[in-house]
C-alpha atoms as a PDB file:
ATOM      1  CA  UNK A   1       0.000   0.000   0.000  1.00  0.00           C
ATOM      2  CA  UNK A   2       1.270   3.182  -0.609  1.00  0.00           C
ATOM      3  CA  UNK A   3       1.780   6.112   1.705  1.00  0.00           C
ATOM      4  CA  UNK A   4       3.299   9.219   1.324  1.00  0.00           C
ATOM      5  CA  UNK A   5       5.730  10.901   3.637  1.00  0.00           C
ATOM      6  CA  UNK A   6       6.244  14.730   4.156  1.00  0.00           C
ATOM      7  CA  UNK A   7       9.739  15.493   5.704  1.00  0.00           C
ATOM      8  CA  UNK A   8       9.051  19.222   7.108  1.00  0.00           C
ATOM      9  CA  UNK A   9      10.618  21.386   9.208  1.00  0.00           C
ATOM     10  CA  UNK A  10      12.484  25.297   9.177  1.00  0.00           C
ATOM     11  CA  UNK A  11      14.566  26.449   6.544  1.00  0.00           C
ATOM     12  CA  UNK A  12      18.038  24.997   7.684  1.00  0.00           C
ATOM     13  CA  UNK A  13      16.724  21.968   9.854  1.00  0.00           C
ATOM     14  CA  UNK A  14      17.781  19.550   7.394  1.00  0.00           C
ATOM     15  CA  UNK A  15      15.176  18.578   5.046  1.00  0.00           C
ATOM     16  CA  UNK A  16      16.935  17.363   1.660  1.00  0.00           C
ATOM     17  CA  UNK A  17      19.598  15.841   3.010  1.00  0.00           C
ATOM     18  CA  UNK A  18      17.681  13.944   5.402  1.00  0.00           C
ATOM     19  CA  UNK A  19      15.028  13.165   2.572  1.00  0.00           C
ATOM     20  CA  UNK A  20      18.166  11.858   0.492  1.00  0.00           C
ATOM     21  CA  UNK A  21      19.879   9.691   3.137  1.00  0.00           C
ATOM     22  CA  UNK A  22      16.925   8.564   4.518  1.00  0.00           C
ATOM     23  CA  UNK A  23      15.639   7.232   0.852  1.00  0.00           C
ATOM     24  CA  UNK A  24      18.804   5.732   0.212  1.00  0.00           C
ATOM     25  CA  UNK A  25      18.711   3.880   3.933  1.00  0.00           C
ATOM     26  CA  UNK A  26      15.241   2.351   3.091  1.00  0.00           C
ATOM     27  CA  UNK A  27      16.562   1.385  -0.234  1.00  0.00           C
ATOM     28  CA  UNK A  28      19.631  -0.584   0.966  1.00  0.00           C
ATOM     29  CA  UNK A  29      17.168  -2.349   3.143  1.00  0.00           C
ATOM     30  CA  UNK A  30      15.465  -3.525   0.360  1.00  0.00           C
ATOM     31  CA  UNK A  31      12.151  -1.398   0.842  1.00  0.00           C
ATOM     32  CA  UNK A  32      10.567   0.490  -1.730  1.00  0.00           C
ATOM     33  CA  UNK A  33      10.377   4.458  -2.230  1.00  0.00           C
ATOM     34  CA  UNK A  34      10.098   7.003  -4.580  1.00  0.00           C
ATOM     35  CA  UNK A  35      11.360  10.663  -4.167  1.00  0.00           C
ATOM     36  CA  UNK A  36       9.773  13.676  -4.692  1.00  0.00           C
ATOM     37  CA  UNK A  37      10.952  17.261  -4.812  1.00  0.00           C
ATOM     38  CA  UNK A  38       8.525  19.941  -3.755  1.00  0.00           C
ATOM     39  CA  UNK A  39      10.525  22.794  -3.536  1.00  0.00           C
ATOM     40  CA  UNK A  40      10.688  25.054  -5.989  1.00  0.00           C
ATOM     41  CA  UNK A  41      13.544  27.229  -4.714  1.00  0.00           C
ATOM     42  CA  UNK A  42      16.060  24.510  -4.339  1.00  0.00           C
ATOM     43  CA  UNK A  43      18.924  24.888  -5.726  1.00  0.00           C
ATOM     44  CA  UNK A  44      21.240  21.323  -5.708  1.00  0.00           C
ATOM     45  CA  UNK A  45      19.727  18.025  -4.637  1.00  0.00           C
ATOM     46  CA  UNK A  46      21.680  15.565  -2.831  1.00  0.00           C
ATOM     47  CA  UNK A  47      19.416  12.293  -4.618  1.00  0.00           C
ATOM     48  CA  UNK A  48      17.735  12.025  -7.470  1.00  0.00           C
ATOM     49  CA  UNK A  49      14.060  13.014  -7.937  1.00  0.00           C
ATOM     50  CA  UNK A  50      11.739  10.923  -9.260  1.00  0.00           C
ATOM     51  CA  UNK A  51       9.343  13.864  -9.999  1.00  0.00           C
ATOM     52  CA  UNK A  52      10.806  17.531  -9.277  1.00  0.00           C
ATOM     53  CA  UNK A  53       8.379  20.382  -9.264  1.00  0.00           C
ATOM     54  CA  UNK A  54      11.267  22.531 -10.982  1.00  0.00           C
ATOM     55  CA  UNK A  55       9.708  21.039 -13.945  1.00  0.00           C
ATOM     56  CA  UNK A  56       6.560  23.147 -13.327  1.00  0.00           C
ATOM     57  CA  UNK A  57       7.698  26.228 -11.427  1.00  0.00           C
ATOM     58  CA  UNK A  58      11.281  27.328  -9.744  1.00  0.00           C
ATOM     59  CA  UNK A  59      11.594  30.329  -7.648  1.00  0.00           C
ATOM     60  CA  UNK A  60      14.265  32.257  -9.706  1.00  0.00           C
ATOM     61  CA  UNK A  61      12.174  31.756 -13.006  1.00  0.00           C
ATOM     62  CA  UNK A  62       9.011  33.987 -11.183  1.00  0.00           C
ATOM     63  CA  UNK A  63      11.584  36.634  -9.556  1.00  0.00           C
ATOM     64  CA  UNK A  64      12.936  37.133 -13.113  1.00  0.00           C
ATOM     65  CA  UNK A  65       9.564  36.881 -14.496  1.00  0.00           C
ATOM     66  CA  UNK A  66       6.991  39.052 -12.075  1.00  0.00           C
ATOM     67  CA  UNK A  67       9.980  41.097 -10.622  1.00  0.00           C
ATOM     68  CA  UNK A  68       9.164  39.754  -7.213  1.00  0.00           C
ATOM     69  CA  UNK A  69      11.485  38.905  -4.144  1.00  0.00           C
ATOM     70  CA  UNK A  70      12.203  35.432  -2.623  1.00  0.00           C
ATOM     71  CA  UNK A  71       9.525  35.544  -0.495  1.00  0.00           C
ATOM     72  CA  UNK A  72       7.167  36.763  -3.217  1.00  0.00           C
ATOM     73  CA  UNK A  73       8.127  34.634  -5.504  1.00  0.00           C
ATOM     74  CA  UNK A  74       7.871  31.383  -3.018  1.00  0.00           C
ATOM     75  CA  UNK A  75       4.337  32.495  -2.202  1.00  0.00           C
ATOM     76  CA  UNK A  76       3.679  32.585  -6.240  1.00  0.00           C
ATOM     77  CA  UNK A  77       5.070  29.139  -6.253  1.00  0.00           C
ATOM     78  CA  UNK A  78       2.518  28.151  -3.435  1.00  0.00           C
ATOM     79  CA  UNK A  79      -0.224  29.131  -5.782  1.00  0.00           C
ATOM     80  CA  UNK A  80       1.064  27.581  -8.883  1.00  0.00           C
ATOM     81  CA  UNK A  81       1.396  24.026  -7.145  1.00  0.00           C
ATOM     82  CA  UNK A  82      -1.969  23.979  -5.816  1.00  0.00           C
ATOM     83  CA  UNK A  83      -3.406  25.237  -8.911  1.00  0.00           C
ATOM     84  CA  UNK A  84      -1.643  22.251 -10.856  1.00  0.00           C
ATOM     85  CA  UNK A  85      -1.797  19.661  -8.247  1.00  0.00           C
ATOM     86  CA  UNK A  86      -4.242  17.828 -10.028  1.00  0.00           C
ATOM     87  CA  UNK A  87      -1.810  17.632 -12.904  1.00  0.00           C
ATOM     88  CA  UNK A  88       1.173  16.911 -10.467  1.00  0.00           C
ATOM     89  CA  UNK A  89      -0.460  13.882  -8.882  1.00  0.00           C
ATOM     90  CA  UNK A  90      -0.790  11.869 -11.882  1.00  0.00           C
ATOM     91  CA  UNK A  91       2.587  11.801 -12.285  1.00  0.00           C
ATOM     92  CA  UNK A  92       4.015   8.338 -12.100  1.00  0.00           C
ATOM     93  CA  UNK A  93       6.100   8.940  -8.677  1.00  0.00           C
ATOM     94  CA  UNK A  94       2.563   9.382  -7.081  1.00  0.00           C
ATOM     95  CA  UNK A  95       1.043   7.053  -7.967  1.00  0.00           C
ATOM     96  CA  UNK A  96      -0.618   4.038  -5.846  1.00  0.00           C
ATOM     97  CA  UNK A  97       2.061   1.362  -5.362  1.00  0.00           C
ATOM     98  CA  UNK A  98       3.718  -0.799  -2.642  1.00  0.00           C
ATOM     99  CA  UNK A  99       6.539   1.666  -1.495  1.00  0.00           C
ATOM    100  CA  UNK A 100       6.726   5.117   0.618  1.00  0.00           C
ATOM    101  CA  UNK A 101       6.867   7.885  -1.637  1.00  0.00           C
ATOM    102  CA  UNK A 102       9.000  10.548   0.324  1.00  0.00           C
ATOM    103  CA  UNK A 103       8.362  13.783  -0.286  1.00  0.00           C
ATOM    104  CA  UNK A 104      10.773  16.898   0.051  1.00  0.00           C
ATOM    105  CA  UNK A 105       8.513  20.436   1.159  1.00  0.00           C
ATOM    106  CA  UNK A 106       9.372  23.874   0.244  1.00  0.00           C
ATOM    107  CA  UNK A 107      12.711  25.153   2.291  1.00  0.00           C
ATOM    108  CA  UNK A 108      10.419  27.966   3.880  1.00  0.00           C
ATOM    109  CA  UNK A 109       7.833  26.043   6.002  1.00  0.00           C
ATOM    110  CA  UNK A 110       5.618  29.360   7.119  1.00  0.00           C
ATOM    111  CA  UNK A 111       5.477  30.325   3.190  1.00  0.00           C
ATOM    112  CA  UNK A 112       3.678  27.062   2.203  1.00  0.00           C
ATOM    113  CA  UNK A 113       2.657  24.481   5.268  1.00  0.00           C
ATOM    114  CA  UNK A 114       1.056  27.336   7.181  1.00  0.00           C
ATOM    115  CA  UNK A 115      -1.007  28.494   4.709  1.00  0.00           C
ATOM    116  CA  UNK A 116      -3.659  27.365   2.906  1.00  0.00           C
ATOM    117  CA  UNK A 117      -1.999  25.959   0.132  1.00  0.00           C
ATOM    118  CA  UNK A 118       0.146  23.412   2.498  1.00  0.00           C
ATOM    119  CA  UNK A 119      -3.043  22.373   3.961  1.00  0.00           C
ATOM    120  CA  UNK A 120      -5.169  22.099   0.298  1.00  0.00           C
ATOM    121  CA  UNK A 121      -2.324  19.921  -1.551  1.00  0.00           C
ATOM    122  CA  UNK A 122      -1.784  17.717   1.795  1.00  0.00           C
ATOM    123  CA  UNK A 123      -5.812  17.199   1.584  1.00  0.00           C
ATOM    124  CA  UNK A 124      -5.229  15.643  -1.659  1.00  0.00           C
ATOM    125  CA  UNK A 125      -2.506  13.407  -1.012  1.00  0.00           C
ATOM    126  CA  UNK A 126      -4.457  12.291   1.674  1.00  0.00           C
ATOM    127  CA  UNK A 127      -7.490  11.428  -0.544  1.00  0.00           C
ATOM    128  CA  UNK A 128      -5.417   9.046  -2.428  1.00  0.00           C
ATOM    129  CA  UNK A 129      -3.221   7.535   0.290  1.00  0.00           C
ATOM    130  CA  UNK A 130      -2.260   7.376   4.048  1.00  0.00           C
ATOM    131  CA  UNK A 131      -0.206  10.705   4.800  1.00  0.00           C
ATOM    132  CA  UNK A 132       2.033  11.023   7.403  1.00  0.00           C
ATOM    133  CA  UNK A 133       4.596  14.170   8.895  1.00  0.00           C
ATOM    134  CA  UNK A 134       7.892  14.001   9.856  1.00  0.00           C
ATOM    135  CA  UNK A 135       8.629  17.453  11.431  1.00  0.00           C
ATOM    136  CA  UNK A 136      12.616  18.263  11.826  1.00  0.00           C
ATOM    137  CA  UNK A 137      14.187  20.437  14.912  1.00  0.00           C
ATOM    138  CA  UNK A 138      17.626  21.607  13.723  1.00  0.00           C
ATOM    139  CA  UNK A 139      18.772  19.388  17.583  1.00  0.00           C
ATOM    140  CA  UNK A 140      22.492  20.933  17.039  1.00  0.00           C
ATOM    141  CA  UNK A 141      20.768  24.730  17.877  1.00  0.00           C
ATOM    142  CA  UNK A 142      18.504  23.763  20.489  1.00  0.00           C
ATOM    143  CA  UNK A 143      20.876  25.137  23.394  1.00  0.00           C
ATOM    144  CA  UNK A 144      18.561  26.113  25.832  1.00  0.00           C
ATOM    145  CA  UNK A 145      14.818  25.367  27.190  1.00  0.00           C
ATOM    146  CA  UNK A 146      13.186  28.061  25.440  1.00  0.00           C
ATOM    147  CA  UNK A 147      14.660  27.049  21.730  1.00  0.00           C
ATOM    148  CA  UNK A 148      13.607  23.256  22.507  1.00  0.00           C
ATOM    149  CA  UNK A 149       9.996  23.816  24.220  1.00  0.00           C
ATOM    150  CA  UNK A 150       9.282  26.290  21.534  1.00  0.00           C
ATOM    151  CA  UNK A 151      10.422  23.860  18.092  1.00  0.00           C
ATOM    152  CA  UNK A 152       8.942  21.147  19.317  1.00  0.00           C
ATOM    153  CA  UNK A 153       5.360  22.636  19.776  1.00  0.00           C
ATOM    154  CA  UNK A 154       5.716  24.354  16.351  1.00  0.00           C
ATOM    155  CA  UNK A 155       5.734  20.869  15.076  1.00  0.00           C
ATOM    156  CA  UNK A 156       2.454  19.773  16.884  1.00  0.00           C
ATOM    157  CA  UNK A 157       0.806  23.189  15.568  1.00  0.00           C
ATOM    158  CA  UNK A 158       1.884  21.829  11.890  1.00  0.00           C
ATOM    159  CA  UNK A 159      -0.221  18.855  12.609  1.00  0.00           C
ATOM    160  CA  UNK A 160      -3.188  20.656  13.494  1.00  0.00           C
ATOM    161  CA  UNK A 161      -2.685  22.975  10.258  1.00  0.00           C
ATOM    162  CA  UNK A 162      -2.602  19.787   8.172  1.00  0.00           C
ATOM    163  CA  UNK A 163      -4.541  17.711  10.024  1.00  0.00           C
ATOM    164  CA  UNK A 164      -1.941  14.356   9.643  1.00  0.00           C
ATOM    165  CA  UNK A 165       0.212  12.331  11.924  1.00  0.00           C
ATOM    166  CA  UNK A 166       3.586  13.967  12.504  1.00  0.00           C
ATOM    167  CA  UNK A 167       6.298  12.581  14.023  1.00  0.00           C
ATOM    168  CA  UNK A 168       8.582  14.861  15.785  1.00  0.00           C
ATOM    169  CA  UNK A 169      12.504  14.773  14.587  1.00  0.00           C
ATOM    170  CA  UNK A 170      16.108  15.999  16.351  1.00  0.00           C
ATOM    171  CA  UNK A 171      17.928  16.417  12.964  1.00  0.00           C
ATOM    172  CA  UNK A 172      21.664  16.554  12.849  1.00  0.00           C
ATOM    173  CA  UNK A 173      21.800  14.091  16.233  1.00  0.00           C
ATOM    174  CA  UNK A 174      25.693  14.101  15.115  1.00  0.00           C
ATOM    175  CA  UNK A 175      26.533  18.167  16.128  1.00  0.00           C
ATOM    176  CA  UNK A 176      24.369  17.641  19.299  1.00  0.00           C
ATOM    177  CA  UNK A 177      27.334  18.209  21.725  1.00  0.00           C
ATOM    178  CA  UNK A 178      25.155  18.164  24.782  1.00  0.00           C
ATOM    179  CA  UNK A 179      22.256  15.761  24.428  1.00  0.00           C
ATOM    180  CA  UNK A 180      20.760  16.184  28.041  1.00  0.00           C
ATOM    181  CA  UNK A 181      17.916  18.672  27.370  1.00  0.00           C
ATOM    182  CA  UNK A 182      16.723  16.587  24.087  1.00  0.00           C
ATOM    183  CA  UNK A 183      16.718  13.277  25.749  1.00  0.00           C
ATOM    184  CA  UNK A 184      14.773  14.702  28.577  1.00  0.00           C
ATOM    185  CA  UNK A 185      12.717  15.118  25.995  1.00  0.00           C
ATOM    186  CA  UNK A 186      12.640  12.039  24.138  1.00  0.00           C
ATOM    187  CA  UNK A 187      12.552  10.524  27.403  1.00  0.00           C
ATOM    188  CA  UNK A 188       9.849  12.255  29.555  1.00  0.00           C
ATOM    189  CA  UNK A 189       8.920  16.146  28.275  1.00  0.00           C
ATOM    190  CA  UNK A 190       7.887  16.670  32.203  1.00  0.00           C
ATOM    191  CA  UNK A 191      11.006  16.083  33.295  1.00  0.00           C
ATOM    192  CA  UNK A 192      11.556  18.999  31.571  1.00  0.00           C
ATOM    193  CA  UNK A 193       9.932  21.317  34.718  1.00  0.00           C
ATOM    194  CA  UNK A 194      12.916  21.886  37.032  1.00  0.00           C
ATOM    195  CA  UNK A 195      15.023  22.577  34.393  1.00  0.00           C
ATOM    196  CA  UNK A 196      11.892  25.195  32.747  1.00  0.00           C
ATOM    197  CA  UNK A 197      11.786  26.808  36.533  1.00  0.00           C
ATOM    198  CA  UNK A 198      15.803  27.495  36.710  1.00  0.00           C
ATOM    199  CA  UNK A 199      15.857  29.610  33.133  1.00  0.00           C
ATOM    200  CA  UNK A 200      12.384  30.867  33.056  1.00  0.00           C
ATOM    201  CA  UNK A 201      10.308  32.741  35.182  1.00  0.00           C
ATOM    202  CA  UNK A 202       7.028  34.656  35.795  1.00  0.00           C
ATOM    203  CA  UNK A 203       3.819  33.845  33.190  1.00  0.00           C
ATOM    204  CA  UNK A 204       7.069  32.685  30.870  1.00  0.00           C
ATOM    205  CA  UNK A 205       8.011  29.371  32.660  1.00  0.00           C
ATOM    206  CA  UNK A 206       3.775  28.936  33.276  1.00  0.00           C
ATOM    207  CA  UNK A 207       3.409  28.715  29.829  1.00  0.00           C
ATOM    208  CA  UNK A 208       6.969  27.022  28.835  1.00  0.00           C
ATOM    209  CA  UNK A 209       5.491  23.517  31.449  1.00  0.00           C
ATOM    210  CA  UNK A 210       1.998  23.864  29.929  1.00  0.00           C
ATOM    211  CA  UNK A 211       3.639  23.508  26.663  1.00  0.00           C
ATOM    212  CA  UNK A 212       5.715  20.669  28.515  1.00  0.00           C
ATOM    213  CA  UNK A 213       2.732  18.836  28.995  1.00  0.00           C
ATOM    214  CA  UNK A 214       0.946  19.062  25.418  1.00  0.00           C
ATOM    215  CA  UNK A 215       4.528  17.864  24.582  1.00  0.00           C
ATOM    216  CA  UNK A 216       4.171  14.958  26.891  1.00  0.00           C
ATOM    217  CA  UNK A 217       0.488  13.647  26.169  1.00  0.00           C
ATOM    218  CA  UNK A 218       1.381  13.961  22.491  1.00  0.00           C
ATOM    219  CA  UNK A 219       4.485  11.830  22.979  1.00  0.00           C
ATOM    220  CA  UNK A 220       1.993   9.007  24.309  1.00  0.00           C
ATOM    221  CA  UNK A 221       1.214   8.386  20.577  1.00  0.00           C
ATOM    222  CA  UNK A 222       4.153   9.433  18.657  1.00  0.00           C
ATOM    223  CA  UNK A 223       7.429   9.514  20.072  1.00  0.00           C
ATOM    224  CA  UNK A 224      10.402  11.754  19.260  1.00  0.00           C
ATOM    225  CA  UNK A 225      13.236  10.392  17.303  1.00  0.00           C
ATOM    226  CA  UNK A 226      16.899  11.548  17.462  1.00  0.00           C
ATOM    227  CA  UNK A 227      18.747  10.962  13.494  1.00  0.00           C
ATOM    228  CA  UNK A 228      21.664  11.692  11.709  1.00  0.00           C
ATOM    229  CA  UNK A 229      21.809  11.892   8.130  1.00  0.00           C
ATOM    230  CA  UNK A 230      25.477  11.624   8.176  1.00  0.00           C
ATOM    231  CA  UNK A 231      25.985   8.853  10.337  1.00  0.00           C
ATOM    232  CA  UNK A 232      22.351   6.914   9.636  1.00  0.00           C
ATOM    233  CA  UNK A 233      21.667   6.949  13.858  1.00  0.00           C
ATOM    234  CA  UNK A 234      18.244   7.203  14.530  1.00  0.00           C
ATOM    235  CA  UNK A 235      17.053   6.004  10.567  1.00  0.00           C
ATOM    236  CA  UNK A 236      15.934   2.218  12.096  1.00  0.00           C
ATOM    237  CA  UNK A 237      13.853   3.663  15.081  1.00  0.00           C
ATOM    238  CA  UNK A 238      12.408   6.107  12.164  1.00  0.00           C
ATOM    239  CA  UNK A 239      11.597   3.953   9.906  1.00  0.00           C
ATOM    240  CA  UNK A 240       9.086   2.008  13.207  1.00  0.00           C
ATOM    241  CA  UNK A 241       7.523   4.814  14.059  1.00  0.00           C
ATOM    242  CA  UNK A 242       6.740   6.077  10.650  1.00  0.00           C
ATOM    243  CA  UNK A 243       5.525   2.234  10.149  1.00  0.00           C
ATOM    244  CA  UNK A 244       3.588   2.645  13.455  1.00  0.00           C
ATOM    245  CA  UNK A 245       2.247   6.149  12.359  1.00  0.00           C
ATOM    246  CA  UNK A 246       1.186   4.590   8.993  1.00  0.00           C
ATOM    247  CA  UNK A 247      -1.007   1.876  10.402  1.00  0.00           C
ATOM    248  CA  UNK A 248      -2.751   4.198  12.368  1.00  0.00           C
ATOM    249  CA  UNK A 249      -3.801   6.643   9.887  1.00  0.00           C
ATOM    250  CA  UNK A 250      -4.268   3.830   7.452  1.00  0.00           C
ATOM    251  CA  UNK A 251      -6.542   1.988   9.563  1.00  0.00           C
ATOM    252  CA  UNK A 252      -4.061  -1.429   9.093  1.00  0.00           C
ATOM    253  CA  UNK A 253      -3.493  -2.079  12.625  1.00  0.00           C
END
């Protein structure tokens, strides 16, 4: 059965390269994907797509074209793959077979996710397959409470938005040179409170162990996952709780 995979996350987190290793690790263990490039503004790709939405639309053609900015010209892009997702989904890398198809989102996750047009070509997909979210936190520049608390929940407000199973991601588990706030984390988000109380304070820290707690009663179904796209750590434990994620939302458990 087919399901389709959205690797998300902040510009920077580590989207394609993940999307590339992470394709190539599945491969080698003799599972079968498909890779797809959403973003129109990128600019080198570290696999090889097996449909690229550069063929449609690429940011530097529409700032050339309409005289427009980055941003203006990633918000045009928006538009022009919702208004040809109909077209885009027959391609052959979408359609129905027994493999993941992993897909690689736009660099600028506010731009498209957030907004409408995230949410109306995600409705799609999930008309003709099982969707699931994997959202990335950049884990190498999460240094303090505030920067961890705060990526994580932008992940669970990304699965509201879209309305699909997202597992939350440390990216870049190889640069983390002090892994003690993240496995607290992974490990128990309440644990989370003394450490909230010591850097926070006032209505701040309130808030900073309420979102502590969301954090925690969400982990109960999805659990955080620490990777490397350099080394491969983490891409086994991925790989189950995608699986797990999949049944769910696919109704195969």
């Amino acid at each position: 059965m087919t399901m389709y995979l959205l690797v998300m996350g902040l510009a920077g987190s580590g989207k394609t390269t993940l999307t590339g290793a992470f394709a190539k690790w599945m491969r080698e263990n003799g599972h079968k994907v498909r890779v797809v490039n959403l973003d129109p503004g990128a600019e080198h790709l570290p696999y090889n797509p097996d449909f690229d939405i550069r063929s449609i639309v690429t940011v530097e053609k529409l700032m050339k074209e309409h005289g427009l900015g980055p941003n203006g010209a990633m918000l045009k892009a928006s538009e022009v793959i919702v208004e040809n997702a109909k077209e885009i989904l027959k391609h052959e890398a979408f359609k129905p077979f027994d493999a993941t198809v992993i897909i690689d989102t736009p660099g600028q996750l506010e731009i498209f996710m957030l907004r409408h047009e995230g949410y109306k070509f995600t409705s799609l997909l999930k008309r003709r397959a099982p969707t699931v979210g994997v959202f990335l936190v950049d884990g190498s520049m999460v240094y303090n409470i505030a920067d961890l608390v705060t990526s994580w929940m932008l992940g669970l407000l990304v699965q509201v938005k879209l309305d699909i199973p997202t597992i939350p991601v440390f990216s870049k588990s190889d640069l983390i040179k002090d892994r003690s706030l993240v496995e607290k984390v992974v490990e128990d988000p309440l644990s989370l409170t003394e450490d909230i109380e010591k850097s926070l304070s006032g209505v701040t820290a309130e808030l900073a162990i309420e979102m502590a707690r969301l954090l925690a009663e969400y982990r109960q179904s999805l659990r955080p996952v620490l990777v490397s796209a350099i080394t491969g750590e983490g891409f086994e434990e991925l790989f189950s709780v995608v699986h797990e994620a999949f049944c769910s939302c696919g109704d195969l458990s």
